[in-house]
N, C-alpha and C. Protein backbone atom coordinates (compact mmCIF):
# COMPACT_ATOMS: atom_id res chain seq x y z
N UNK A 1 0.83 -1.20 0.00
CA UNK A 1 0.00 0.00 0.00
C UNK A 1 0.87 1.25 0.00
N UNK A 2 2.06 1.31 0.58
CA UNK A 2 2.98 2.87 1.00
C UNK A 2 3.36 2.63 -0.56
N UNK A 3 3.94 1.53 -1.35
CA UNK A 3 4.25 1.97 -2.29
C UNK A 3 3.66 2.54 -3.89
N UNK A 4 2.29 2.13 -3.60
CA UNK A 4 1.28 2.69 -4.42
C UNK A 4 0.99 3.80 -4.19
N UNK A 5 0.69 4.59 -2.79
CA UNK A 5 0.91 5.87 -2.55
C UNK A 5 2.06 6.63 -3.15
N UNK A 6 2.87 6.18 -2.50
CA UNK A 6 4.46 7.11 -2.98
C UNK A 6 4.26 7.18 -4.61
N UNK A 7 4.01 6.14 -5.18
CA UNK A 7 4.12 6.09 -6.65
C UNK A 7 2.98 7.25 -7.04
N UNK A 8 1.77 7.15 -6.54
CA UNK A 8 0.24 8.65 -7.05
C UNK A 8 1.19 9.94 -6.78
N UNK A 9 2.25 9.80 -5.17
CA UNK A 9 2.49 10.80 -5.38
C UNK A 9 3.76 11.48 -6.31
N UNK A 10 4.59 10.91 -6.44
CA UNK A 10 5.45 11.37 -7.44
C UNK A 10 4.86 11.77 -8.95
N UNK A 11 3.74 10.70 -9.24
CA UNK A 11 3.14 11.13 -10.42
C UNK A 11 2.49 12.65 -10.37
N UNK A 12 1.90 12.68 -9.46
CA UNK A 12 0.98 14.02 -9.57
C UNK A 12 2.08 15.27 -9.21
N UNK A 13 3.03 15.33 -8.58
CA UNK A 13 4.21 16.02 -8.77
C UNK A 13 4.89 16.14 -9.96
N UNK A 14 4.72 15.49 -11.21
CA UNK A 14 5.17 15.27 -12.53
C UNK A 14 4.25 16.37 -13.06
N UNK A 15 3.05 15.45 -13.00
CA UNK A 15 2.01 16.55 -13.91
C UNK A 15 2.22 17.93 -13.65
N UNK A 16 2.08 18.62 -12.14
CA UNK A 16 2.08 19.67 -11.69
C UNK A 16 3.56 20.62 -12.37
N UNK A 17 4.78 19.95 -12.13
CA UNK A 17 5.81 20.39 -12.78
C UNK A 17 6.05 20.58 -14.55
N UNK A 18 5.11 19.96 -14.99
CA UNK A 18 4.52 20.42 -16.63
C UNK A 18 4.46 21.60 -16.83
N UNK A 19 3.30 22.08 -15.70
CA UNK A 19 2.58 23.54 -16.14
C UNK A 19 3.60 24.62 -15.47
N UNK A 20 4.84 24.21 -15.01
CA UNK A 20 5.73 25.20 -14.26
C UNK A 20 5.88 26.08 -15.52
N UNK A 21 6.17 27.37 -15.36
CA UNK A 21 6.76 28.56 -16.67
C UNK A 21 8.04 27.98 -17.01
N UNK A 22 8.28 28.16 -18.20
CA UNK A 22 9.74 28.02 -18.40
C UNK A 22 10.17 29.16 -19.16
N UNK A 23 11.46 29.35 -19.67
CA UNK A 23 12.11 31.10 -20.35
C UNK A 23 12.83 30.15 -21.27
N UNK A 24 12.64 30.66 -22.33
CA UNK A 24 13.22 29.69 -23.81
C UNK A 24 13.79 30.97 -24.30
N UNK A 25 14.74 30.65 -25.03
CA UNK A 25 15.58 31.79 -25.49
C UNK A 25 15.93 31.34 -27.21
N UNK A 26 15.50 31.90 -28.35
CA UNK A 26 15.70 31.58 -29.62
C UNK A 26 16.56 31.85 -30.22
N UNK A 27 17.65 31.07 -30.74
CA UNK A 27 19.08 32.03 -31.75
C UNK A 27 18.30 31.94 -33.25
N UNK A 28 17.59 33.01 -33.72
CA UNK A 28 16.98 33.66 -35.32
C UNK A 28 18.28 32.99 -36.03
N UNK A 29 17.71 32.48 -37.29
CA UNK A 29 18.25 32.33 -38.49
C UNK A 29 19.29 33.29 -39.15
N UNK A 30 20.17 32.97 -39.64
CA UNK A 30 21.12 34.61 -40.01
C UNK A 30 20.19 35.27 -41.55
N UNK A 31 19.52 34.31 -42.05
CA UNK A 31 18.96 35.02 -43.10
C UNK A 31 17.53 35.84 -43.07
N UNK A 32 17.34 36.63 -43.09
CA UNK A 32 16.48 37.72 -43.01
C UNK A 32 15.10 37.26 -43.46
N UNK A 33 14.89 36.92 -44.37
CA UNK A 33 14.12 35.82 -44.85
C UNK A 33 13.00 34.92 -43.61
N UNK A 34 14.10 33.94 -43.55
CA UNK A 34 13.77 32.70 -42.65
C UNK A 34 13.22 33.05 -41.07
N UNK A 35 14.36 34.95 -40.20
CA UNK A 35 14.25 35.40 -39.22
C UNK A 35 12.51 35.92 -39.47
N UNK A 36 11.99 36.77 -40.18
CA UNK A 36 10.71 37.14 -40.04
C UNK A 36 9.77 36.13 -40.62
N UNK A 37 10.19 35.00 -41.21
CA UNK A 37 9.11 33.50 -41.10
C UNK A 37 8.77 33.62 -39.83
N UNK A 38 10.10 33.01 -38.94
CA UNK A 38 9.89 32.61 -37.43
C UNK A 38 8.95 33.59 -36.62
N UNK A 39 9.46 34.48 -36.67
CA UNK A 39 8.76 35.60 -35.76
C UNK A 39 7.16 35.52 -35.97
N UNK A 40 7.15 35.48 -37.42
CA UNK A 40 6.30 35.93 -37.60
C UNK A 40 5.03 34.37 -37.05
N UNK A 41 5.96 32.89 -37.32
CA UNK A 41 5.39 31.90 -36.67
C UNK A 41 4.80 31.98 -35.32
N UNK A 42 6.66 32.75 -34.21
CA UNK A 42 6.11 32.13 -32.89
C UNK A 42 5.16 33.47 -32.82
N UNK A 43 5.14 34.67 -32.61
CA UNK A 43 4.62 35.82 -32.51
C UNK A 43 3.43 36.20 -33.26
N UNK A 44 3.29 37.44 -34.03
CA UNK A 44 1.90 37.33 -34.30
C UNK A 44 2.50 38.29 -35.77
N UNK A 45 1.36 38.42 -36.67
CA UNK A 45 1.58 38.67 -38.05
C UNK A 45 0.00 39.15 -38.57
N UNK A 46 0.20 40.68 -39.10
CA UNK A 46 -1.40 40.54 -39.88
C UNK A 46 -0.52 41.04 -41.25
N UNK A 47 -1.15 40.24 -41.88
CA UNK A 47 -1.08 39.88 -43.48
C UNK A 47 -2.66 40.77 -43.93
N UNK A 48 -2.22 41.66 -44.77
CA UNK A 48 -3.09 41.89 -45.72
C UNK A 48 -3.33 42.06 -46.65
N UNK A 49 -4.19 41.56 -47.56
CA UNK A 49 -3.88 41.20 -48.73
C UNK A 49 -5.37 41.35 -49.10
N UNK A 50 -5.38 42.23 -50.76
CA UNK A 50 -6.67 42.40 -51.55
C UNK A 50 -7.94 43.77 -50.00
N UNK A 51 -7.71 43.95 -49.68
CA UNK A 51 -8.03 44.96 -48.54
C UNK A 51 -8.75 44.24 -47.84
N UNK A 52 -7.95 42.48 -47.11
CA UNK A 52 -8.65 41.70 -46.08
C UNK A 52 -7.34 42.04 -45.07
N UNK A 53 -7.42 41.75 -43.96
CA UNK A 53 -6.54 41.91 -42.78
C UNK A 53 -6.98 40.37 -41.80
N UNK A 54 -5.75 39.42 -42.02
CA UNK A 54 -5.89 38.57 -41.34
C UNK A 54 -4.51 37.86 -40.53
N UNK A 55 -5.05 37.19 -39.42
CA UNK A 55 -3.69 36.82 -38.93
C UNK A 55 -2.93 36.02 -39.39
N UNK A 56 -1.65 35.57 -38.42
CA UNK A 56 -1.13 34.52 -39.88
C UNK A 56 -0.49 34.15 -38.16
N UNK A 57 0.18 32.51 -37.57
CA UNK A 57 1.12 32.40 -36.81
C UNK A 57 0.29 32.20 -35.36
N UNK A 58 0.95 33.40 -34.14
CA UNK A 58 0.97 33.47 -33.00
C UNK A 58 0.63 32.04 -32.21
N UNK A 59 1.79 30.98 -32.79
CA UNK A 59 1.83 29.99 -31.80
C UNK A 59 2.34 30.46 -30.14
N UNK A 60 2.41 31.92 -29.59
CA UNK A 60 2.97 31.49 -28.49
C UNK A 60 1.30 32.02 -27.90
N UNK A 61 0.88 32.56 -28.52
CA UNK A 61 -0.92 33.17 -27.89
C UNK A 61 -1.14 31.40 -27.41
N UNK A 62 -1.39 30.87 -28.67
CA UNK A 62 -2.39 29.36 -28.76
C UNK A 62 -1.38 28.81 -27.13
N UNK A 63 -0.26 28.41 -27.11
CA UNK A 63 0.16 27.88 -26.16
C UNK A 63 0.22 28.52 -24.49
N UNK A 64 -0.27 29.79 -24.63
CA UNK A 64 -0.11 30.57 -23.31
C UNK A 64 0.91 31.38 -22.51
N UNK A 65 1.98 31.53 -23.39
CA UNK A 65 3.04 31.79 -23.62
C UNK A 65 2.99 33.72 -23.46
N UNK A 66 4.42 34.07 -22.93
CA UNK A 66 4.20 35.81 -23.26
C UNK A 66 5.82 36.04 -23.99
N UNK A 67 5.31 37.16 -24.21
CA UNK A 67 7.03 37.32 -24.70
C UNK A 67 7.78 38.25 -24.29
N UNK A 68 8.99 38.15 -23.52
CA UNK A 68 9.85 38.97 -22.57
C UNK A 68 10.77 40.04 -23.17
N UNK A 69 10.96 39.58 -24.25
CA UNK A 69 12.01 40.51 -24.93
C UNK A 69 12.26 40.00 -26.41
N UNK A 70 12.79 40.62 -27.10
CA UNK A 70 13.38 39.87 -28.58
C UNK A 70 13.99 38.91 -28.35
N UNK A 71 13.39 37.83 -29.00
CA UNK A 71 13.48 35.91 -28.87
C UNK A 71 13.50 35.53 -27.55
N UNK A 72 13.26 36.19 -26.53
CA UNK A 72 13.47 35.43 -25.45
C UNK A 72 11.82 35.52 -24.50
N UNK A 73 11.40 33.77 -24.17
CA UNK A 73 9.39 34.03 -24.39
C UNK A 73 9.49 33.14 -22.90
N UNK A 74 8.54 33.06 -22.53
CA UNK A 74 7.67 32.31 -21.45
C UNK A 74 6.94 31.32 -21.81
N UNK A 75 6.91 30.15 -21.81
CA UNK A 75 5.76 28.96 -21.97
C UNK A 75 5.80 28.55 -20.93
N UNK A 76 4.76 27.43 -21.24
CA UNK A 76 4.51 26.22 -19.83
C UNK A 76 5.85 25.19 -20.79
N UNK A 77 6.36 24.17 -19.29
CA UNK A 77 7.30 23.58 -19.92
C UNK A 77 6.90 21.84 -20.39
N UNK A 78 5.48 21.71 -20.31
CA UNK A 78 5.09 21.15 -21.68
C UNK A 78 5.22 21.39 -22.50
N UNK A 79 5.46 22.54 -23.21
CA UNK A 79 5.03 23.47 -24.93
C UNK A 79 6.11 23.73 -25.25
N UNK A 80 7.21 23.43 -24.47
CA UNK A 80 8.76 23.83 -24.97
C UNK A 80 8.79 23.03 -26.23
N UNK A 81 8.77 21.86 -26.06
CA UNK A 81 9.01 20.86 -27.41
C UNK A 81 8.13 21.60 -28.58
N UNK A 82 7.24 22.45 -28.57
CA UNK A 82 6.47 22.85 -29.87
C UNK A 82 7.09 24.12 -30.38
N UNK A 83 7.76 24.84 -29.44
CA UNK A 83 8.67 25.86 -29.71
C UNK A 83 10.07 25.36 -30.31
N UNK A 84 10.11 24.64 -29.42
CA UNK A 84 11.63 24.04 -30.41
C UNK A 84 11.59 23.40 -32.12
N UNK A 85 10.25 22.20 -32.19
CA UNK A 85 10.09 22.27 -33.35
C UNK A 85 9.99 23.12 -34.37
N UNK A 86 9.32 24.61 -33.79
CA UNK A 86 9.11 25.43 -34.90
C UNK A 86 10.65 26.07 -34.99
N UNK A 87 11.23 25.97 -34.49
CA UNK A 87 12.63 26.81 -34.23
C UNK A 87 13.74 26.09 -35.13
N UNK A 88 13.30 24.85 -35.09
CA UNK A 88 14.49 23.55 -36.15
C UNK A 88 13.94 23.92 -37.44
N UNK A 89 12.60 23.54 -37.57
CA UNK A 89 12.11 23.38 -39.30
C UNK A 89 12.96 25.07 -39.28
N UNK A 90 12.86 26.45 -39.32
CA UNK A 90 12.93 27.53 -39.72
C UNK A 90 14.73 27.62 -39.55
N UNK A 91 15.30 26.79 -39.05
CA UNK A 91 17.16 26.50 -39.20
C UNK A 91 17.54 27.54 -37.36
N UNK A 92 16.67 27.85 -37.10
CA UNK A 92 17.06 28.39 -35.75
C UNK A 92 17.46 27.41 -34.82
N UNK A 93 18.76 28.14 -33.61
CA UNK A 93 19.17 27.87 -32.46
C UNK A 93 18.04 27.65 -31.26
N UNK A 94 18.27 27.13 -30.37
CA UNK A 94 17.03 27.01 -29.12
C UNK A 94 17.60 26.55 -28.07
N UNK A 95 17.29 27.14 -27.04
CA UNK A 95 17.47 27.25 -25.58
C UNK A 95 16.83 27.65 -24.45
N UNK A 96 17.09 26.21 -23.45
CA UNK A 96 16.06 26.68 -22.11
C UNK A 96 16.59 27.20 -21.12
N UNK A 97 16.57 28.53 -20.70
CA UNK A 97 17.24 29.30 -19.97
C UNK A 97 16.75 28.81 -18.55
N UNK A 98 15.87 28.48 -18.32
CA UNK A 98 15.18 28.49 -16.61
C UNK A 98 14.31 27.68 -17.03
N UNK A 99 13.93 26.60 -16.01
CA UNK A 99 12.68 26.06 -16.14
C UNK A 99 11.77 26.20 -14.75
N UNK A 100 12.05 27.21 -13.64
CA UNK A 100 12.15 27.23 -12.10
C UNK A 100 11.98 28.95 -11.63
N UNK A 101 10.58 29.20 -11.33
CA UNK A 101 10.50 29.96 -10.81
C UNK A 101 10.31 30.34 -9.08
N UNK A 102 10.77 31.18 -8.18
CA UNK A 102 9.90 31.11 -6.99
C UNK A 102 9.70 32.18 -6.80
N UNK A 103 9.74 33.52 -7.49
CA UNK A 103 8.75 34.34 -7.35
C UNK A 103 8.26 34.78 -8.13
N UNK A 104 7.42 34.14 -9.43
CA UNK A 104 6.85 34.10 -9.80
C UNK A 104 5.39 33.43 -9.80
């Protein structure tokens, strides 16, 4: 029985440590090009075109994410892996600066 306990509890200490913030830090593409793809992926983009105005991107809205400074964002550290994917396909660098807040 203690070890079926101990085991619920480490699990639910897992889950909980998912939704901790984490600070991801992006090295942009050197080509100019590829740098405002990304941005325009993780961040937000209105495209307009024919006199419609629509969005294009803001994967860090959808994930819950804010953004601290140029390339450097806030997610939950579940969603890191979806940031990083978008960061490989576009030839960008990626890095998790902190995954550990306590006053926050």
């Amino acid at each position: 029985m203690g070890a079926v306990f101990w085991q619920g509890i480490c699990y639910g200490n897992m889950l909980l440590s998912l939704d901790a913030p984490t600070v991801v830090r992006v090295e942009p593409p050197k080509d100019v090009r590829l740098r405002e793809r990304l941005r325009y992926r993780i961040e937000d983009a209105r495209i307009s075109r024919g006199g419609r105005v629509r969005r294009a991107g803001d994967v860090l809205r959808k994930l819950g994410g804010r953004r601290l400074a140029p390339w450097i964002y806030v997610v939950k550290k579940r969603d890191v892996g979806h940031i990083a994917k978008l960061v490989k396909e576009h030839g960008g660098e990626f890095e998790v600066v902190s995954s550990s807040f306590s006053s926050i």
